[in-house]
Protein backbone atom coordinates (compact mmCIF):
# COMPACT_ATOMS: atom_id res chain seq x y z
CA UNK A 1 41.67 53.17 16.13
CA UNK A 2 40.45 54.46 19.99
CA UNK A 3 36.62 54.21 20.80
CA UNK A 4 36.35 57.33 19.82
CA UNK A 5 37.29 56.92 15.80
CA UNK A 6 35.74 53.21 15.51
CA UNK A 7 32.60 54.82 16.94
CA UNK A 8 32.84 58.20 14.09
CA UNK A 9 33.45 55.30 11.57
CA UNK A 10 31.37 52.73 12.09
CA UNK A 11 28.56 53.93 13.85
CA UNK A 12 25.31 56.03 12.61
CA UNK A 13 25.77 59.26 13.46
CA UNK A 14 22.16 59.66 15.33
CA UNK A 15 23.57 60.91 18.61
CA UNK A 16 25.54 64.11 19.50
CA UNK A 17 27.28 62.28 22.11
CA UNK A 18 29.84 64.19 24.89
CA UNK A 19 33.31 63.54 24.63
CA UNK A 20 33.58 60.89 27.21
CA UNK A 21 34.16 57.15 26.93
CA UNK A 22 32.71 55.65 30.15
CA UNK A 23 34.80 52.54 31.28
CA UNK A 24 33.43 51.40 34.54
CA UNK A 25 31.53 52.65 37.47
CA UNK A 26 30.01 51.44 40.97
CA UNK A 27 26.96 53.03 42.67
CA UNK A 28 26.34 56.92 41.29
CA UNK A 29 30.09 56.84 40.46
CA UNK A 30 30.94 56.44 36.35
CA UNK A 31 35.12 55.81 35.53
CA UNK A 32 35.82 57.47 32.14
CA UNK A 33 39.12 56.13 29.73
CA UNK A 34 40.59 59.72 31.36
CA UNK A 35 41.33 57.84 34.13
CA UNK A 36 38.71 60.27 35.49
CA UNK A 37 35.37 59.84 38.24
CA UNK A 38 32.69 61.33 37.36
CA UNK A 39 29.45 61.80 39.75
CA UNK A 40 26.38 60.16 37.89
CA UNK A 41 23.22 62.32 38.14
CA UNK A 42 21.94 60.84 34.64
CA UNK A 43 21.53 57.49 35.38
CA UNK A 44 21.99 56.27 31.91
CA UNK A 45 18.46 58.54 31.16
CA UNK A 46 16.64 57.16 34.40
CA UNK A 47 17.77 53.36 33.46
CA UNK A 48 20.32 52.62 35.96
CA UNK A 49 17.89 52.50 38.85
CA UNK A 50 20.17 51.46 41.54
CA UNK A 51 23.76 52.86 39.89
CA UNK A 52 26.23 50.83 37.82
CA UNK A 53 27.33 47.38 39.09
CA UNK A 54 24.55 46.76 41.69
CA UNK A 55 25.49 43.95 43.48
CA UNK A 56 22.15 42.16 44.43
CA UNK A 57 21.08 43.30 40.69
CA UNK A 58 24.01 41.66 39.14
CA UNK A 59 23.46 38.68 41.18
CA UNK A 60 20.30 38.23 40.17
CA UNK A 61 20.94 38.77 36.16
CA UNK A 62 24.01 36.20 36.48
CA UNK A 63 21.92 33.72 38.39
CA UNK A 64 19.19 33.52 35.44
CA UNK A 65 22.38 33.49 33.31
CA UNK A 66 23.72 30.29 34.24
CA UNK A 67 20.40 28.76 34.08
CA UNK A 68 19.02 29.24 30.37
CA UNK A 69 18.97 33.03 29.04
CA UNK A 70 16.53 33.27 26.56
CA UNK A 71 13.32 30.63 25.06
CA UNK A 72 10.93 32.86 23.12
CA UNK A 73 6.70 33.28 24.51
CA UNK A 74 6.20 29.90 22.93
CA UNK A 75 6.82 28.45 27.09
CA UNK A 76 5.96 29.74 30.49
CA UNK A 77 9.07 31.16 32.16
CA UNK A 78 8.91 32.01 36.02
CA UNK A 79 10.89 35.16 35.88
CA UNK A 80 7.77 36.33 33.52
CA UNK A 81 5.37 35.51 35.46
CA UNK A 82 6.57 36.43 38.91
CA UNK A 83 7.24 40.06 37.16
CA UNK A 84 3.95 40.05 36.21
CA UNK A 85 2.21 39.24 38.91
CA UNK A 86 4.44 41.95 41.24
CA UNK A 87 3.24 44.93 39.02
CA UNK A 88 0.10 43.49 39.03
CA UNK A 89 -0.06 43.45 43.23
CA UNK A 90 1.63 46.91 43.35
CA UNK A 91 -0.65 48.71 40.89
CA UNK A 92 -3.76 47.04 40.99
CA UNK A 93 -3.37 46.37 37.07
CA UNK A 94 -5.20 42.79 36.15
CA UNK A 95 -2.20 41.48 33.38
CA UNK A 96 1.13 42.48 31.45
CA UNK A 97 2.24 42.57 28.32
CA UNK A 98 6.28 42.34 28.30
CA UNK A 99 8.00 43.83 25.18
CA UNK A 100 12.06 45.71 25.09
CA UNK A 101 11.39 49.53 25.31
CA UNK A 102 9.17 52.20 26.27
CA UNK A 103 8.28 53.37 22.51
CA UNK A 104 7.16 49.59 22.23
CA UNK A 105 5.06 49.59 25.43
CA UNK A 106 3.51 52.65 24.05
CA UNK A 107 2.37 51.02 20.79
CA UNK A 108 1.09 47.90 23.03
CA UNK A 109 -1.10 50.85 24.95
CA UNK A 110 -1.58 52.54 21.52
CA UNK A 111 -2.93 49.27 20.31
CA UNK A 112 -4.94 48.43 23.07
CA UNK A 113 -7.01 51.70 23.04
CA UNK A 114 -7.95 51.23 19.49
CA UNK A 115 -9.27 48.18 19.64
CA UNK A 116 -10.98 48.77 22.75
CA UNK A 117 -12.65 51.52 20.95
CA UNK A 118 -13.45 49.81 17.34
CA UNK A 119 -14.97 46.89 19.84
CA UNK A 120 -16.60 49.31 21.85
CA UNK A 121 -17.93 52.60 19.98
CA UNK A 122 -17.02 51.88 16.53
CA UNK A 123 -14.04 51.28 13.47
CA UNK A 124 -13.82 55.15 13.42
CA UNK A 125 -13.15 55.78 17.14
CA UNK A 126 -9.48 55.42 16.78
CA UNK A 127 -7.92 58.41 17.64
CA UNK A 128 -5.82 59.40 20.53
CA UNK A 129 -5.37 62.81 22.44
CA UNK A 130 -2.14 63.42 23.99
CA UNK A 131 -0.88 66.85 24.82
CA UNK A 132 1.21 69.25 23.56
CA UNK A 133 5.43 68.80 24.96
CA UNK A 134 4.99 65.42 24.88
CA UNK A 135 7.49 62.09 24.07
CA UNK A 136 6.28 58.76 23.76
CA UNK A 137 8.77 57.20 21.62
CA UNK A 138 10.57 57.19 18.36
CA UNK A 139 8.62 54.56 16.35
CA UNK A 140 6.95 55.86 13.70
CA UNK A 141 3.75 55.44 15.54
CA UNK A 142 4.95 56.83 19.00
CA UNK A 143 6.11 59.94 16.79
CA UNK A 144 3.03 61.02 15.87
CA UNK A 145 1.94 60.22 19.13
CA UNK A 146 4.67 63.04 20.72
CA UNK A 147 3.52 66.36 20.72
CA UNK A 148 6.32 67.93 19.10
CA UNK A 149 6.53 68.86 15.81
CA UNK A 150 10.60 69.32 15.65
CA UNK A 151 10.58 65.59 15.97
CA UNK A 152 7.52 64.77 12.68
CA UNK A 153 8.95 67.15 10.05
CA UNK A 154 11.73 64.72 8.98
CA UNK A 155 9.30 61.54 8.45
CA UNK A 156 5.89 62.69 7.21
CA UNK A 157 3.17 61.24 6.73
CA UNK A 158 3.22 60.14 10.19
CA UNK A 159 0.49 57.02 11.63
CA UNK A 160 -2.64 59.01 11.54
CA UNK A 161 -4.87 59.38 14.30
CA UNK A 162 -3.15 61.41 16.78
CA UNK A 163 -4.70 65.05 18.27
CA UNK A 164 -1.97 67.31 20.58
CA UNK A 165 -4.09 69.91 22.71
CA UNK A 166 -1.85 71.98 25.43
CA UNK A 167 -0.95 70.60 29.19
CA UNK A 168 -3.23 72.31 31.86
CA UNK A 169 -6.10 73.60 29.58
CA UNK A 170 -9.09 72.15 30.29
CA UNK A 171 -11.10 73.78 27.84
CA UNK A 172 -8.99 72.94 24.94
CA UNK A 173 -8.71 69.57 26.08
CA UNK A 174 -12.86 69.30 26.05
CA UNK A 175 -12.93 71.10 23.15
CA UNK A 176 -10.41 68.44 21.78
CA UNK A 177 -12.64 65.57 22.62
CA UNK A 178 -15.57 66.45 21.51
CA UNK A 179 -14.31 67.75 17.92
CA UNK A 180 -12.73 64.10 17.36
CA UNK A 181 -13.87 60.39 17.51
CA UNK A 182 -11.57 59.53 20.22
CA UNK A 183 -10.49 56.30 22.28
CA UNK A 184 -7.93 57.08 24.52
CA UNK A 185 -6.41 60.20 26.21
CA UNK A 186 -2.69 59.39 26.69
CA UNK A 187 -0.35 61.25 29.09
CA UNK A 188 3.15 61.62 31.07
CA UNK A 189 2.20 63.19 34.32
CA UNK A 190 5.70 64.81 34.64
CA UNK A 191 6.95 65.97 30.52
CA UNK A 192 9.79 64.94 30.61
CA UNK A 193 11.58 65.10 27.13
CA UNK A 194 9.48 68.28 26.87
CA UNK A 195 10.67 70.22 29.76
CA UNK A 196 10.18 68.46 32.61
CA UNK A 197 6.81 69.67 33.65
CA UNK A 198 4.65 67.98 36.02
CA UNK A 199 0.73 68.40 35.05
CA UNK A 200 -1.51 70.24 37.33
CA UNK A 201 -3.76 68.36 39.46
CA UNK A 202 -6.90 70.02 38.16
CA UNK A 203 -5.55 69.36 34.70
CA UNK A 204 -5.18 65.28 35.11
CA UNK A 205 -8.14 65.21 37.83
CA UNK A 206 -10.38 66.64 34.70
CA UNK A 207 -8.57 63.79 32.21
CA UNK A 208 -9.98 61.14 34.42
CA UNK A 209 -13.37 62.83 34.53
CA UNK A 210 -13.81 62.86 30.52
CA UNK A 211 -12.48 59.14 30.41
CA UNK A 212 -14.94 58.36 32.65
CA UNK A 213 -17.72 60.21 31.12
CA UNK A 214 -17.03 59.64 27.05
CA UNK A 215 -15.52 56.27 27.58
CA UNK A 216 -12.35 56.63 26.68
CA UNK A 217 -9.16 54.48 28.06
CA UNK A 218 -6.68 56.87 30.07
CA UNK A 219 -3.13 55.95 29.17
CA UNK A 220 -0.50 57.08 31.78
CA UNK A 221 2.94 57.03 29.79
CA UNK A 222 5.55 56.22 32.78
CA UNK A 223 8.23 55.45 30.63
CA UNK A 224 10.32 57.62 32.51
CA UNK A 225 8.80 58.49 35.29
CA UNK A 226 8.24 55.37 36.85
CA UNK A 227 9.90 52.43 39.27
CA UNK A 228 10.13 55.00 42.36
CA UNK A 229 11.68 57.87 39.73
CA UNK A 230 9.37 60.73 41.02
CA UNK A 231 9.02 59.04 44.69
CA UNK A 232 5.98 57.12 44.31
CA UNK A 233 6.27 53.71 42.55
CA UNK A 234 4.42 55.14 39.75
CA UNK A 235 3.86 59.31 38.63
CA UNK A 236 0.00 58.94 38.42
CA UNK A 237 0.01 57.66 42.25
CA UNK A 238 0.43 60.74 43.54
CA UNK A 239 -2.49 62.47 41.56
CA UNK A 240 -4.96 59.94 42.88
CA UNK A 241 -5.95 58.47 39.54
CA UNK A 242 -6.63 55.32 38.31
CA UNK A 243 -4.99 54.36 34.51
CA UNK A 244 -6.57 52.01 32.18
CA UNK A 245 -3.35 51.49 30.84
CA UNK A 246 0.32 52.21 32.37
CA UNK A 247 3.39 51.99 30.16
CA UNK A 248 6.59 51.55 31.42
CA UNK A 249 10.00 50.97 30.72
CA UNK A 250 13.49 52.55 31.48
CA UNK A 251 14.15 52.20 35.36
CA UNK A 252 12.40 48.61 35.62
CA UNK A 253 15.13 46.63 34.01
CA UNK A 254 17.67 48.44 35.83
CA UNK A 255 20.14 48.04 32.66
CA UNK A 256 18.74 45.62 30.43
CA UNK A 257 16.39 46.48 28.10
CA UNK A 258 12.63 45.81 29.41
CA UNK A 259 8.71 47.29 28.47
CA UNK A 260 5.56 46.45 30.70
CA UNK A 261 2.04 47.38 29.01
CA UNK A 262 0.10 46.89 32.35
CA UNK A 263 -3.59 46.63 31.29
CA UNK A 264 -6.59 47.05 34.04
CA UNK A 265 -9.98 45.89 34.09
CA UNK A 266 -11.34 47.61 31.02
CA UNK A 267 -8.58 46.41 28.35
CA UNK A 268 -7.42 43.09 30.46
CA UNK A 269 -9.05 40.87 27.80
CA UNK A 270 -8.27 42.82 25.10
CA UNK A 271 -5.32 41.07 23.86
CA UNK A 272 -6.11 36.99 22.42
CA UNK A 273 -3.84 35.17 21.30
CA UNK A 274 -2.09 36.29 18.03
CA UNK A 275 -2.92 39.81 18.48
CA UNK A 276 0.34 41.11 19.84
CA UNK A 277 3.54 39.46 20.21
CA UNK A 278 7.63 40.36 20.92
CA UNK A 279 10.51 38.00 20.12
CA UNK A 280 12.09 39.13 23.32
CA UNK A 281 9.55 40.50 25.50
CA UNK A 282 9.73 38.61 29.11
CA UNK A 283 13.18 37.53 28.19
CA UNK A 284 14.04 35.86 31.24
CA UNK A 285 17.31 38.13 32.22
CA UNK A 286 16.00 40.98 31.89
CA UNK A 287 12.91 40.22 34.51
CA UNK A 288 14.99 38.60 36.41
CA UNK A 289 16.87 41.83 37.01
CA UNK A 290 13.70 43.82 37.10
CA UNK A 291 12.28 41.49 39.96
CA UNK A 292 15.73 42.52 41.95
CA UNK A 293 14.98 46.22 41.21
CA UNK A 294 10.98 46.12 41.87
CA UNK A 295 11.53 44.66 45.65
CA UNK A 296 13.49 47.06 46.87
CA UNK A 297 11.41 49.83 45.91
CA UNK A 298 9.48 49.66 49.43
CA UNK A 299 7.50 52.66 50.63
CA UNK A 300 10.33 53.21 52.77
CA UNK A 301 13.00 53.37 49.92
CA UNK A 302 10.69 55.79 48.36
CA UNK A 303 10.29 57.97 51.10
CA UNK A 304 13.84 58.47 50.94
CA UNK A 305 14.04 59.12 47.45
CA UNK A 306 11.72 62.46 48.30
CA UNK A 307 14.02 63.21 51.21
CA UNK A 308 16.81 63.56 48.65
CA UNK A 309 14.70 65.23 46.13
CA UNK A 310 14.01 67.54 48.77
CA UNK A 311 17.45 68.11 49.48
CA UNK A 312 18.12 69.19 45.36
CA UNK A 313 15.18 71.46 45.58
CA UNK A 314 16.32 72.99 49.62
CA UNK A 315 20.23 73.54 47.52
CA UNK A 316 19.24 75.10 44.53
CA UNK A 317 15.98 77.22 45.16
CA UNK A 318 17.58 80.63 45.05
CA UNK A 319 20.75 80.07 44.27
CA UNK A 320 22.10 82.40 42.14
CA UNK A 321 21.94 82.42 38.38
CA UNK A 322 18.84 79.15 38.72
CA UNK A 323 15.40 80.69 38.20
CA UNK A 324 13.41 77.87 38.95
CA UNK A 325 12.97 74.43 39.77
CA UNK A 326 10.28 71.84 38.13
CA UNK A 327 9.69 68.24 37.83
CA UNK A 328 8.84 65.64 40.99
CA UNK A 329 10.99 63.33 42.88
CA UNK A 330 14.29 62.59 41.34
CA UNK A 331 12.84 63.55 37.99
CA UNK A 332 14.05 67.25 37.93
CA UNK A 333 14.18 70.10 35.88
CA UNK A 334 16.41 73.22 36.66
CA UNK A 335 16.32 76.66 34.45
CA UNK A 336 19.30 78.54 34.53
CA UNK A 337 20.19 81.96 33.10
CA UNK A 338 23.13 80.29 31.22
CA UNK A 339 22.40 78.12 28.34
CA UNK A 340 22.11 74.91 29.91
CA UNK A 341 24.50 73.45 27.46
CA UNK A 342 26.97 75.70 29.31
CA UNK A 343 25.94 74.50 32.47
CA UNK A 344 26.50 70.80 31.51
CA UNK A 345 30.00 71.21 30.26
CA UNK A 346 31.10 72.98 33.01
CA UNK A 347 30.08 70.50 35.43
CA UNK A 348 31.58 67.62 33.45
CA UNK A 349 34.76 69.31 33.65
CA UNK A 350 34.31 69.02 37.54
CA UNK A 351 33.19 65.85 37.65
CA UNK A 352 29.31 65.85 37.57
CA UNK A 353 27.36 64.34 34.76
CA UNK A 354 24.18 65.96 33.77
CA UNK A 355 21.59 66.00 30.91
CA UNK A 356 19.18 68.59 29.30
CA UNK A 357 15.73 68.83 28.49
CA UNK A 358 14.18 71.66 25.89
CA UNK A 359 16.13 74.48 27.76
CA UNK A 360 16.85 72.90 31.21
CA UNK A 361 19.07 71.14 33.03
CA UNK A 362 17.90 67.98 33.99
CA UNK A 363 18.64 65.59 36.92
CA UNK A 364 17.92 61.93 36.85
CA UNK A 365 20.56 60.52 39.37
CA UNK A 366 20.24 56.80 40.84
CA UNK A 367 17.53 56.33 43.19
CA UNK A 368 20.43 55.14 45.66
CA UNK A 369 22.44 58.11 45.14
CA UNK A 370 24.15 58.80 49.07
CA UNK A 371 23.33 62.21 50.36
CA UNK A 372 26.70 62.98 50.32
CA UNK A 373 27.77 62.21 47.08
CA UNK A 374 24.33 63.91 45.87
CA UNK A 375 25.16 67.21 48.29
CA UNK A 376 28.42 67.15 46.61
CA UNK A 377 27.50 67.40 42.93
CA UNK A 378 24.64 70.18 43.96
CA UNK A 379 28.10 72.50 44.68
CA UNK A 380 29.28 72.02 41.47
CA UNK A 381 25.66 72.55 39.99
CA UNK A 382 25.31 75.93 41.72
CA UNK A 383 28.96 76.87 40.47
CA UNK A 384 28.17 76.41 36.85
CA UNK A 385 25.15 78.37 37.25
CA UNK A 386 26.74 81.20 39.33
CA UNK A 387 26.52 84.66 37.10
């Protein structure tokens, strides 16, 4: 049997995956078993940070390798704590908790909001608002967390404890709050999942005012959206706030699987020993590989990874058949007059890998991407959306 029939075979059938078998790659440029290249503008979902086979990534993943690859949270590891204390200097965050995925980090947050609020305001201040659109995982927990009920209907009853109110209404957010013992108000300042929408400034500067003022932890959900994704080193950065919590996951390991929980000064003691836990949290690889990826992402780095956003929005504002263009940085969403299913098979037959979101095409290429290459695939975009 090929890939292909093992996979049909032996493999639950969760994913509706494309007909491609990827077999190597280098940079923003995937080899299929067609003998095929394919430009990369997925990333592997916003994982592959700096493109398959990164050099001083790999380098850093095999050097951990040949010294010991895995001990358990029983022992101090340096990779750990030199990972910790980075995000810690780059965020102003006061500790980590490591675990393997961004549903996971979102339970630590999820987790750390309650307790802060049974400590706090009481046993029956547990619940969390998050908005409407959302995706914070697909734990039974971060479920009911997501604001989407296409994704509950299959597994009720769902964790209780969860409120949805719309992005970018303030009064039903208020409204929200004050109908419901709350601890936490948890967000993604760009949806992805649901759209790719980036919150309005009035909407998240208003979040921060009602943490402030009901005492409630603010949880930004950067999953996807950060390690440089949308140009800053983190999504809420550019709206001026400050988190209580920031979950994160995805781009940091660069290819390994890798959660941070970063907790600041409200929640930083909230966690004692025995309370949380992960088998493989901190494994030593994987931070090893995220330390690689986190040092390069200098504010100069960055500021090219808005030049080259720039350059997506400067190709396809206008063009024909695309009606508009959403997201930040390299986290992009495009709507097209064609079904953007359409739009994604088309370009794979040329050569261009891209994903979907709701009803969009969505573009999550390597940070690293070169112009060219990236100028390159935006022809083939603007073909398959042609009318």
């Amino acid at each position: 049997m090929n890939t292909f029939e093992k996979d049909k075979q032996f493999v639950a059938p969760t994913y509706a995956r494309f007909p491609l078998e990827i077999t190597g790659g280098k940079g923003a440029i995937l080899t299929g078993s067609d003998g095929k290249e394919y430009i990369d503008l997925g990333s592997g979902i916003a994982v592959n940070t700096f493109g398959a086979c990164d050099e001083e990534w790999v380098n850093a993943v095999k050097a951990q390798l040949d010294k010991f690859a895995h001990t358990s949270n029983l022992y101090y590891t340096s990779p750990c704590a030199d990972l910790a204390e980075m995000l810690c200097n780059r965020t102003g965050m006061k500790n980590v908790f490591f675990s393997n995925s961004g549903a996971e980090a979102n339970e630590t947050a999820i987790k750390a909001a309650r307790r802060y609020g049974a400590l706090n305001k009481g046993n029956d201040y547990y619940t969390i608002v998050t908005l409407e659109k959302s995706f914070h995982g697909r734990t039974h927990t971060t479920l009911a967390a997501t604001g989407q009920e296409n994704f509950h209907k299959e597994f009720l009853p769902l964790t209780e404890g969860f409120v949805h109110t719309p992005p970018n209404d303030i009064e039903k957010l208020r409204e929200t709050v004050q109908n419901n013992k709350c601890c936490a108000i948890m967000i993604e300042l760009v949806q992805g999942e649901g759209g790719v929408n980036a919150l309005d400034q009035k909407f998240v500067d208003e979040i921060a005012k009602l943490c402030k003022e009901q005492d409630l932890i603010l949880i930004a959900d950067e999953v996807q959206t950060g390690n440089g994704r949308t140009g800053k080193l983190y999504a809420y950065m550019h709206y001026g706030i400050t988190p209580d919590v920031v979950s994160t996951a995805k781009g940091l390991g660069g290819g390994l699987p890798l959660g941070a929980t970063m907790l600041g000064e409200k929640v930083k003691d909230i966690f004692t020993p025995g309370l949380n836990g992960s088998t493989f949290g901190a494994n030593p690889v994987c931070c090893s590989g995220a330390i690689s990826i986190l040092s390069r992402l200098t504010d100069k780095f960055l500021e090219e990874v808005s030049e080259k956003a720039q350059l997506v929005r400067d190709t396809l504002s206008g063009a024909d058949g695309i009606e508009d263009i959403s997201g930040l940085g390299l986290m992009i969403g495009i709507k097209t007059v064609k079904e953007a299913k359409e739009v994604v098979n088309y370009c794979m037959e040329r050569g261009v890998l891209v994903l979907t979101a709701k009803d969009r095409v969505r573009l999550l290429p390597p940070l690293n991407i070169e112009k060219e290459v990236l100028s390159k695939a935006l022809e083939i975009i603007k073909e398959a959306c042609k009318l």
